[in-house]
PDB file of N, CA and C in Angstrom:
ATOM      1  N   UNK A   1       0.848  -1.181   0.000  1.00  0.00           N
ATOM      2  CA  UNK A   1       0.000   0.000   0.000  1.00  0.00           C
ATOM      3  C   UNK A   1       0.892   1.242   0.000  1.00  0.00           C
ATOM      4  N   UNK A   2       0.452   2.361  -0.541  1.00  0.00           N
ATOM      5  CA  UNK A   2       1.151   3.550  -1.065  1.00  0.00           C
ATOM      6  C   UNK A   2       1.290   4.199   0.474  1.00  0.00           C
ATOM      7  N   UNK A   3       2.232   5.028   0.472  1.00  0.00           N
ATOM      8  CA  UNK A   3       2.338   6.253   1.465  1.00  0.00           C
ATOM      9  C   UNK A   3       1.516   7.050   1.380  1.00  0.00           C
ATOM     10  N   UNK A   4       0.739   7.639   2.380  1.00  0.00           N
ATOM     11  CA  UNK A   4      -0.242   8.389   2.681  1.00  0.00           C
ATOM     12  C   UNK A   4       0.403   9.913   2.763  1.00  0.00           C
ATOM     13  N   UNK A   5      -0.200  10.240   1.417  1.00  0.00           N
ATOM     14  CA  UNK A   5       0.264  12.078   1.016  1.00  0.00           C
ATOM     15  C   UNK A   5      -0.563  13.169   0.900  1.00  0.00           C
ATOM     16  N   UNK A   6      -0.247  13.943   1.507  1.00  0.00           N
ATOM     17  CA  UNK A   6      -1.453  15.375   1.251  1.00  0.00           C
ATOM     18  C   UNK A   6      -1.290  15.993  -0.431  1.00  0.00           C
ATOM     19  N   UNK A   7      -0.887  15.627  -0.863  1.00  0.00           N
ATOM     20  CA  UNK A   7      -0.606  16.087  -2.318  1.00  0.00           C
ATOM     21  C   UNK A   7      -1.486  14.861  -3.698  1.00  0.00           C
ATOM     22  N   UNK A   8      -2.052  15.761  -4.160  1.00  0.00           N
ATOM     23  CA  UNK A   8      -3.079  15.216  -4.851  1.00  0.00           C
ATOM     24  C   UNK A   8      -2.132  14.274  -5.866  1.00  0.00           C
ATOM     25  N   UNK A   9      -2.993  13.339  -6.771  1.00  0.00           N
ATOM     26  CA  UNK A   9      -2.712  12.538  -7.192  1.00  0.00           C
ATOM     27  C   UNK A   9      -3.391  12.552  -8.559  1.00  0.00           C
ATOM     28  N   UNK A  10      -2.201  12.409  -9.507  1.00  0.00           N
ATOM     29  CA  UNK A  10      -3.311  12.796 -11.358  1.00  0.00           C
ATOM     30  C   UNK A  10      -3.087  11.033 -11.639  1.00  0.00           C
ATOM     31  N   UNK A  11      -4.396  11.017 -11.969  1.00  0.00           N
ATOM     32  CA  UNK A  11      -4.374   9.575 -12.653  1.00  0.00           C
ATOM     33  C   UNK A  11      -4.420   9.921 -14.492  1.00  0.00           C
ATOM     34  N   UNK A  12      -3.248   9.155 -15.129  1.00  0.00           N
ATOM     35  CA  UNK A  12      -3.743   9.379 -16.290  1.00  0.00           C
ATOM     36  C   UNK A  12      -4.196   8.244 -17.355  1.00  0.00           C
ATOM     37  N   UNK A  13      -4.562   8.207 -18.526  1.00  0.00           N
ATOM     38  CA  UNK A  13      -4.926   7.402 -19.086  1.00  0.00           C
ATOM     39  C   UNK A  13      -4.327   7.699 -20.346  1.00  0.00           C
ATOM     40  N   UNK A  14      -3.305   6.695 -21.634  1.00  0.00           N
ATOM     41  CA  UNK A  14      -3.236   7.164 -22.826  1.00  0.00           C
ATOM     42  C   UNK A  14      -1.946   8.401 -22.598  1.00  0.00           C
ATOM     43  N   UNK A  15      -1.398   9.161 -21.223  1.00  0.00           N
ATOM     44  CA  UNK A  15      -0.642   9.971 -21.307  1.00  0.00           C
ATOM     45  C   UNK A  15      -1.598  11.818 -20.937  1.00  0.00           C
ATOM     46  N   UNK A  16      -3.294  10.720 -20.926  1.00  0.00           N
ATOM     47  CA  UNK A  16      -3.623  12.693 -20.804  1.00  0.00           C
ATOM     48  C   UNK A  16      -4.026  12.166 -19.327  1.00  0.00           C
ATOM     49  N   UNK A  17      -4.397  13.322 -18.384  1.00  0.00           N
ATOM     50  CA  UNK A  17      -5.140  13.352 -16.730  1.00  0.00           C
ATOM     51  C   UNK A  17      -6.628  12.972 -17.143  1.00  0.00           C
ATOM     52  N   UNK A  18      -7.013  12.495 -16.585  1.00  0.00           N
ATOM     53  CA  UNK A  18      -8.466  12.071 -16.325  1.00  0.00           C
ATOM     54  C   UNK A  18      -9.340  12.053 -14.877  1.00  0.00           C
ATOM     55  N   UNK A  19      -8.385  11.763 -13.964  1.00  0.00           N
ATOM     56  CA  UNK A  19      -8.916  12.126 -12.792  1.00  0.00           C
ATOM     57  C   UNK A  19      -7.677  12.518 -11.279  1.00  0.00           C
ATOM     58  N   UNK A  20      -8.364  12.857 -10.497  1.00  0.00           N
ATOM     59  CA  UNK A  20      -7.375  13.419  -9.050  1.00  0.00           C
ATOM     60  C   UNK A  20      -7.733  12.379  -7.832  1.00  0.00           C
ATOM     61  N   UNK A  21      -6.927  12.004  -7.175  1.00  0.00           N
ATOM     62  CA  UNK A  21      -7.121  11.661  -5.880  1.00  0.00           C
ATOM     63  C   UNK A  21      -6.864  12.374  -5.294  1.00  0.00           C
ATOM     64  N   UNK A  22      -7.218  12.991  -4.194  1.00  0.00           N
ATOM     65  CA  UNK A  22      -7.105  13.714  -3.257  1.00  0.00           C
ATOM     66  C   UNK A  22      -8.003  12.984  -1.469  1.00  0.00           C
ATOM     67  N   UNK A  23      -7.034  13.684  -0.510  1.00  0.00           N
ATOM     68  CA  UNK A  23      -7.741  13.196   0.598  1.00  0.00           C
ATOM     69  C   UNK A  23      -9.322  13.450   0.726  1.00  0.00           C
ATOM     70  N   UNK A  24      -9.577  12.338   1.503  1.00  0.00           N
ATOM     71  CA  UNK A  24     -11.005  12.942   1.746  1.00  0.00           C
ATOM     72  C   UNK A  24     -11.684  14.237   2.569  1.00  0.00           C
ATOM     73  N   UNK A  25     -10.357  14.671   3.348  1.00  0.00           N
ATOM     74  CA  UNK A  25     -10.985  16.095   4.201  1.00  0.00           C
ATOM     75  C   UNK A  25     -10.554  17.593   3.119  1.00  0.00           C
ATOM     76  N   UNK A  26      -9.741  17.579   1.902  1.00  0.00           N
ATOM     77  CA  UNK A  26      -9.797  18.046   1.063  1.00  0.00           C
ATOM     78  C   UNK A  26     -10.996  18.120   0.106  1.00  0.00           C
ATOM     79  N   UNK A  27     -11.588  16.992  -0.348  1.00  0.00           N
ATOM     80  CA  UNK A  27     -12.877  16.321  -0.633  1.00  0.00           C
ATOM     81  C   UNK A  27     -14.085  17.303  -0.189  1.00  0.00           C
ATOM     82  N   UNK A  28     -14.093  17.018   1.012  1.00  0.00           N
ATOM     83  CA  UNK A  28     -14.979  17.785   1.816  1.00  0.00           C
ATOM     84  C   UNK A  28     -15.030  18.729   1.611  1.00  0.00           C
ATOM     85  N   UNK A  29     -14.046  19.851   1.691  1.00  0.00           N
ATOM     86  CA  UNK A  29     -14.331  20.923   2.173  1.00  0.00           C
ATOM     87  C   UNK A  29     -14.150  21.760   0.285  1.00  0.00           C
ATOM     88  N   UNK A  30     -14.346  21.031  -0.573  1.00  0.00           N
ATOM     89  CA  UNK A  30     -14.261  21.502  -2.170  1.00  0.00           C
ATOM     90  C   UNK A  30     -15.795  21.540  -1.935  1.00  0.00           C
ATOM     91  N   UNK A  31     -16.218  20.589  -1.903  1.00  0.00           N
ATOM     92  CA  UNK A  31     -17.577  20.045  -1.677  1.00  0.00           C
ATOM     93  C   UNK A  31     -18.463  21.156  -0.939  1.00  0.00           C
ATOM     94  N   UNK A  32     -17.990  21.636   0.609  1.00  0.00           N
ATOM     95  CA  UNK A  32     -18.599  22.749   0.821  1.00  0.00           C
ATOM     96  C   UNK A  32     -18.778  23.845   0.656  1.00  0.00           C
ATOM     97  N   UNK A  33     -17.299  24.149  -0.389  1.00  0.00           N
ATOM     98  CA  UNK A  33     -17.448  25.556  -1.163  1.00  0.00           C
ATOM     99  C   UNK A  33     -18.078  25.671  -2.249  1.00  0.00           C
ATOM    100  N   UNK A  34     -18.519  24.573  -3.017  1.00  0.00           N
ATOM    101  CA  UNK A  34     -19.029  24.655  -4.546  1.00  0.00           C
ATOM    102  C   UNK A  34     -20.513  24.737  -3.553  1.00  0.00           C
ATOM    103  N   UNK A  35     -21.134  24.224  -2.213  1.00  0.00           N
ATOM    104  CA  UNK A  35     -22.282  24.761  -2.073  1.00  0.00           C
ATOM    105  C   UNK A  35     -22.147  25.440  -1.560  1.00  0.00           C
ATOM    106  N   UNK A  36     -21.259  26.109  -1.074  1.00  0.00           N
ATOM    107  CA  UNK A  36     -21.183  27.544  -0.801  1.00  0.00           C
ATOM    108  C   UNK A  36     -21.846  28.994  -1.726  1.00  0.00           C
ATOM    109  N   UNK A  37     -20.658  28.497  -2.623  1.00  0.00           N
ATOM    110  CA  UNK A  37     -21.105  29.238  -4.164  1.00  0.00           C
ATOM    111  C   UNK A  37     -22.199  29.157  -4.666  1.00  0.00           C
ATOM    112  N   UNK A  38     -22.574  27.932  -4.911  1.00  0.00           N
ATOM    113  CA  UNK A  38     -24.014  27.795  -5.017  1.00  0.00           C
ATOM    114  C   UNK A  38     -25.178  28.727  -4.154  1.00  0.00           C
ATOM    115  N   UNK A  39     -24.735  28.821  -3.382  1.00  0.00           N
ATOM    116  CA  UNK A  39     -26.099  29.550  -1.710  1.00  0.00           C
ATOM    117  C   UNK A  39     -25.418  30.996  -2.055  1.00  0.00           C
ATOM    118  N   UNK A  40     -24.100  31.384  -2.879  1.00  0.00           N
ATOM    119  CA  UNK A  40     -24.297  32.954  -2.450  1.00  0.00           C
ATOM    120  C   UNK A  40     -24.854  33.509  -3.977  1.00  0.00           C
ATOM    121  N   UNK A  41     -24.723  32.116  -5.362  1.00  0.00           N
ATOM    122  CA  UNK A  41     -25.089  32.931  -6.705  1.00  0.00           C
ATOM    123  C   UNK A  41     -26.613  32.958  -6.256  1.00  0.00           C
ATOM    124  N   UNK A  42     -27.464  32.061  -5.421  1.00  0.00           N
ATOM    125  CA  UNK A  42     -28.689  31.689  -5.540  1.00  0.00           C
ATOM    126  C   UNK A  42     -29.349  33.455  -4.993  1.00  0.00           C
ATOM    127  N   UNK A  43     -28.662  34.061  -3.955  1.00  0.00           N
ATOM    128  CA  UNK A  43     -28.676  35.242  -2.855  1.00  0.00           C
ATOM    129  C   UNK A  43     -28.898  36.237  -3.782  1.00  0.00           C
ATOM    130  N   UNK A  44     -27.989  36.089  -4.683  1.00  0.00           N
ATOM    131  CA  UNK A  44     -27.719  37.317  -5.800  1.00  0.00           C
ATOM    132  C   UNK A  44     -28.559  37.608  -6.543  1.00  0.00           C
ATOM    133  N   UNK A  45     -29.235  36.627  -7.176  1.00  0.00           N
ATOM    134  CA  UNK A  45     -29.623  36.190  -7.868  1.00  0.00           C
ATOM    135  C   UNK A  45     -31.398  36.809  -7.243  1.00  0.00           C
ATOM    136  N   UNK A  46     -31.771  36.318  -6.078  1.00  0.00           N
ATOM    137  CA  UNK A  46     -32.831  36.286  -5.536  1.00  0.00           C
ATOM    138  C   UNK A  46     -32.751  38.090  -5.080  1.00  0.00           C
ATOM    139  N   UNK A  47     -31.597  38.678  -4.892  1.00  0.00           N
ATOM    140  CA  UNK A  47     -31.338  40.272  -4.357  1.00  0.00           C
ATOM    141  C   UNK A  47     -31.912  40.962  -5.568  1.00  0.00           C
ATOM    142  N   UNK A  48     -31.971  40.997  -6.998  1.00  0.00           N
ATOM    143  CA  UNK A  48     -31.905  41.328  -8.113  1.00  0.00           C
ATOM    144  C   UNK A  48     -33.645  41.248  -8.290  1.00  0.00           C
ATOM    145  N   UNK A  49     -34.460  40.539  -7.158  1.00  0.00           N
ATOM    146  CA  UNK A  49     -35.629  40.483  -7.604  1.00  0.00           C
ATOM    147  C   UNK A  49     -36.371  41.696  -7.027  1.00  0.00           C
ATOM    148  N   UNK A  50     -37.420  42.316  -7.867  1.00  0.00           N
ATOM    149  CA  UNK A  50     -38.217  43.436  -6.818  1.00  0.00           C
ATOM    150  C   UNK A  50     -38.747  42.281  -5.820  1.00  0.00           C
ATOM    151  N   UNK A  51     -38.975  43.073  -4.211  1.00  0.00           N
ATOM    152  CA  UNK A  51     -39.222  42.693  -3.254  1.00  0.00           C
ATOM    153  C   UNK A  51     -40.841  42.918  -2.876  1.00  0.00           C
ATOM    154  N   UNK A  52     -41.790  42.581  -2.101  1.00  0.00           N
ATOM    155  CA  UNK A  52     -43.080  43.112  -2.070  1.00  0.00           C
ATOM    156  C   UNK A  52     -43.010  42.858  -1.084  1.00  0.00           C
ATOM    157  N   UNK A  53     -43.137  43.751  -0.016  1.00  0.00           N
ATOM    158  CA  UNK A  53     -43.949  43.824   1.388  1.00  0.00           C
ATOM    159  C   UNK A  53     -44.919  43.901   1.893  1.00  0.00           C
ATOM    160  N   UNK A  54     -45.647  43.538   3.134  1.00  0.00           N
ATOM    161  CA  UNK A  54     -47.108  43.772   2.878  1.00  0.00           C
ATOM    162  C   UNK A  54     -47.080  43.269   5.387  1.00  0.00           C
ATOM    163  N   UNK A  55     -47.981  44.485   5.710  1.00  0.00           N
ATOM    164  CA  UNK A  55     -47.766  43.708   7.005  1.00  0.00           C
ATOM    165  C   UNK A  55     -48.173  42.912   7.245  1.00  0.00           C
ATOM    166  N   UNK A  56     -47.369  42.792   8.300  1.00  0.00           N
ATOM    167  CA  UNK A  56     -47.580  40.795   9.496  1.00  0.00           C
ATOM    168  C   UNK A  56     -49.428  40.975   9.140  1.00  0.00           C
ATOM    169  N   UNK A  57     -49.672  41.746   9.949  1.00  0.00           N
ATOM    170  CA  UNK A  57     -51.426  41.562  10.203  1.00  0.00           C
ATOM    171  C   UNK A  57     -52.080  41.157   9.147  1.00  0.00           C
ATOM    172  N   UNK A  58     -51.824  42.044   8.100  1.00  0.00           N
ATOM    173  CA  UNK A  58     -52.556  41.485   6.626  1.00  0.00           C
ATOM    174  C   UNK A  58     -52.043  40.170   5.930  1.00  0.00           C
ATOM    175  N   UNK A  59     -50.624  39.955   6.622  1.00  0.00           N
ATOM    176  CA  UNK A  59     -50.624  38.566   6.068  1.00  0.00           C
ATOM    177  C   UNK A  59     -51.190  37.416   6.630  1.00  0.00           C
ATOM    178  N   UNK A  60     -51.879  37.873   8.060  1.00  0.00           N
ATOM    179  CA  UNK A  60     -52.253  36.717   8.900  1.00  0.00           C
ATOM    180  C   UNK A  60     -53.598  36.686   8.621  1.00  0.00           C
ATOM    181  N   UNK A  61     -54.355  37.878   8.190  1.00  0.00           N
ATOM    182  CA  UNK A  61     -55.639  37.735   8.244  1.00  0.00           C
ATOM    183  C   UNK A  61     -56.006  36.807   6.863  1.00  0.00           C
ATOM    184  N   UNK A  62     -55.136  37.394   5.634  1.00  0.00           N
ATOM    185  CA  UNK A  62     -55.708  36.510   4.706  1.00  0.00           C
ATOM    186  C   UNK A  62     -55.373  34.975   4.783  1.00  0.00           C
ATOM    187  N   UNK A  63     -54.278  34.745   5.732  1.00  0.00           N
ATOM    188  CA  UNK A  63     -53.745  32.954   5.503  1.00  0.00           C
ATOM    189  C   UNK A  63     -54.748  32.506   6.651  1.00  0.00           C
ATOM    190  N   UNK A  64     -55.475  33.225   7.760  1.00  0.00           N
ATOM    191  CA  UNK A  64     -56.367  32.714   8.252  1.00  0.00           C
ATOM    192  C   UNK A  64     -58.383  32.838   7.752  1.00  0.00           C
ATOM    193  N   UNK A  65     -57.613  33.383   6.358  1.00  0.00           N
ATOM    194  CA  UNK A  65     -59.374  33.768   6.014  1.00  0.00           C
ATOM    195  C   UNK A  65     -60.176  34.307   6.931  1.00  0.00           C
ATOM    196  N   UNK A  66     -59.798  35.332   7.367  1.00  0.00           N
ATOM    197  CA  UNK A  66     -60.219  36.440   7.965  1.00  0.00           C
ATOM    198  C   UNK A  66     -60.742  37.685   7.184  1.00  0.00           C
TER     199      UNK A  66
END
């Protein structure tokens, strides 16, 4: 079994890269930035919309059919 390295690993095929090994707490935390990114384009995205306000009271009376 190989030595255990923090330095990623190119697998190639034919001479070109095709894929990376990398640790799994590296793994992770790619993983939590691409949904990271994801949750701040979604923000932006949702900031860019007109907003409509309307008060608490009037929103309670109509969701209670009042």
């Amino acid at each position: 079994m190989k030595a255990i390295t923090h330095e990623p690993e190119i697998v190639t095929r034919n001479g070109k890269p095709v894929s990376v090994i990398i640790p799994i707490k590296d793994y992770q935390e790619l993983l939590e930035r691409a949904e990271d990114a994801e949750d701040i384009a979604w923000l932006k995205r949702a900031r860019r919309k007109k907003q409509h306000y309307r008060p608490l009271e009037e929103y309670l009376s109509q969701r209670n059919g009042k």
